[in-house]
Protein backbone atom coordinates (compact mmCIF):
# COMPACT_ATOMS: atom_id res chain seq x y z
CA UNK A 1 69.48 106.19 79.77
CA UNK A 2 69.88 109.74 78.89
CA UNK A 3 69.26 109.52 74.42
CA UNK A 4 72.48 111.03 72.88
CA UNK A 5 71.36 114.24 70.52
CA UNK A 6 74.38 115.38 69.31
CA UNK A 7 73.99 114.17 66.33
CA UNK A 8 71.32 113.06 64.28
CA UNK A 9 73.60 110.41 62.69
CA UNK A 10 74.64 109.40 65.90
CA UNK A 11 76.63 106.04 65.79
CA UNK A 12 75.89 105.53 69.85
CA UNK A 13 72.91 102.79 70.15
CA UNK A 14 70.42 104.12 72.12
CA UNK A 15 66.52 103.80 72.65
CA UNK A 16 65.98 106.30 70.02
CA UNK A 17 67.94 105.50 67.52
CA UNK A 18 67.04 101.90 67.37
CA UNK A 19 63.12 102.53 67.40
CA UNK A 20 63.51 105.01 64.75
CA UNK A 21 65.62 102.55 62.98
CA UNK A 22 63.17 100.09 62.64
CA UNK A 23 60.48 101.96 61.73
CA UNK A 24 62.02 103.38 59.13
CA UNK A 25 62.83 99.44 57.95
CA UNK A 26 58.94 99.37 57.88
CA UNK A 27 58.57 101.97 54.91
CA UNK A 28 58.72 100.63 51.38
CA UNK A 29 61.26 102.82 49.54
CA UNK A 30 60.95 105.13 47.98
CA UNK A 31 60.39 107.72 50.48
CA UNK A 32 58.95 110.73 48.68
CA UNK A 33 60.19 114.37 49.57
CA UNK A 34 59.66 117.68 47.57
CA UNK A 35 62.37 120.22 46.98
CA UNK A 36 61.53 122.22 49.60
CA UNK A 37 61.76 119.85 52.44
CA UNK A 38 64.91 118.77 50.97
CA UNK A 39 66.62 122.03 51.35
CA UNK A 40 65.16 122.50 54.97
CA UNK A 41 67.15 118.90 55.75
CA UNK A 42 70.25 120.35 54.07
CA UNK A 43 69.98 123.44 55.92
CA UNK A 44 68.98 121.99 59.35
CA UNK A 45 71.92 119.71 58.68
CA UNK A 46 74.75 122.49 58.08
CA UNK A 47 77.16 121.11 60.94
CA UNK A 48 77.13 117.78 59.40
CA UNK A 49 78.70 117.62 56.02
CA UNK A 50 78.34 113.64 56.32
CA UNK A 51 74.38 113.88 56.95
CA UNK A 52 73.93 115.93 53.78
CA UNK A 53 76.21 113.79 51.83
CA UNK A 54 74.28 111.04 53.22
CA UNK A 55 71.04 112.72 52.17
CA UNK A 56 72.46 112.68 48.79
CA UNK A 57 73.59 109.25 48.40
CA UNK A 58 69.67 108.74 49.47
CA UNK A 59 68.38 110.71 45.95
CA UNK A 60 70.91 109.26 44.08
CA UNK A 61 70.28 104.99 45.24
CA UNK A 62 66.91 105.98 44.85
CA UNK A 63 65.73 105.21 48.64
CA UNK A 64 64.63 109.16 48.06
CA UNK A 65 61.88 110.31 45.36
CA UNK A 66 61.33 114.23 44.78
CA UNK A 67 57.87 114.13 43.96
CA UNK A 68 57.08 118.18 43.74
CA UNK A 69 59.10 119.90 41.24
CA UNK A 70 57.74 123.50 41.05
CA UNK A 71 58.55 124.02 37.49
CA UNK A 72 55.83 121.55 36.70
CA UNK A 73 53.10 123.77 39.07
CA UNK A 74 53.95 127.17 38.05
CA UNK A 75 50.04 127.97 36.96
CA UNK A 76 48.54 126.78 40.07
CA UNK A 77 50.91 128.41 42.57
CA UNK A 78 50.23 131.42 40.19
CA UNK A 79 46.87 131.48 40.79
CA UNK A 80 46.70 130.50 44.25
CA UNK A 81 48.76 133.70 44.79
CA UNK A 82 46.46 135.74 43.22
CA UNK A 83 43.91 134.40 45.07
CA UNK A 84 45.41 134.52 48.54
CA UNK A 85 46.85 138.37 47.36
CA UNK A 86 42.63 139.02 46.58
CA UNK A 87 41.75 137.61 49.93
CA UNK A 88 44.17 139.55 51.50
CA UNK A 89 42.98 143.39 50.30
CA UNK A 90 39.50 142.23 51.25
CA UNK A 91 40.38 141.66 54.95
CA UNK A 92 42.53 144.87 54.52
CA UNK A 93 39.51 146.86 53.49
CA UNK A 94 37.52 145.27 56.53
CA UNK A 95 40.16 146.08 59.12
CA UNK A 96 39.76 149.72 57.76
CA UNK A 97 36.42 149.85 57.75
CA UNK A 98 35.89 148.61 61.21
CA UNK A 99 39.14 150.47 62.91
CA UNK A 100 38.86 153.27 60.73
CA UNK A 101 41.43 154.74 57.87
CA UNK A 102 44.32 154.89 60.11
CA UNK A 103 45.11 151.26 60.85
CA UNK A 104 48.78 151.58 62.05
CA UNK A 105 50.44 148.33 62.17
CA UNK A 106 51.51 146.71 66.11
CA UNK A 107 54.69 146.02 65.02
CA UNK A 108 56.99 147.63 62.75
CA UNK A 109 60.15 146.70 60.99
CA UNK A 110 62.28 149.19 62.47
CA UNK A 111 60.89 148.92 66.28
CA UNK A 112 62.83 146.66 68.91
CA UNK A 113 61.88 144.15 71.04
């Protein structure tokens, strides 16, 4: 039986859908999703107005928890920038040092594939 992927709401039983379905019946709700991943779903779901409506309905019965609101971790994302941004010019000043001053990059913007 060849799985029908059309859709990911698809309404034809199949293998797939049916395992899937049931483990998903095995998961206490609410699942819990961050902003983030929710847009990505929205997005990836763009030809299927139903899906996303149906990813709302989800939020809003509660079967869906957004557990990461970034407002709320505005310091530490702060600060792990910074620190990613520090660890960044110190393996920039250790390419230079070992390849010399004139590190020119691979790949630029403006060249074609």
């Amino acid at each position: 039986m060849i799985p029908d992927r059309s859709s990911p709401f698809s309404t034809e039983p199949n293998a797939i859908t049916a395992g899937l379905r049931s483990r998903v019946e095995e998961i206490e709700a609410p699942l819990l999703v961050c902003e983030p991943v929710l847009t990505e779903a929205l997005y990836l779901l763009a030809r299927y107005p139903r899906a996303q409506d149906a990813l709302f309905e989800l939020l809003q019965n509660g079967a869906l928890s957004i557990v990461f609101r970034i407002e709320e971790h505005v310091g530490a994302l702060r600060r792990l920038l910074q620190k990613v941004s520090r660890l960044t010019d110190v393996a920039g000043r250790r390419l230079r040092r070992t390849y010399g001053r004139d590190l020119r990059p691979a790949c630029r913007p403006d060249t074609r594939f």
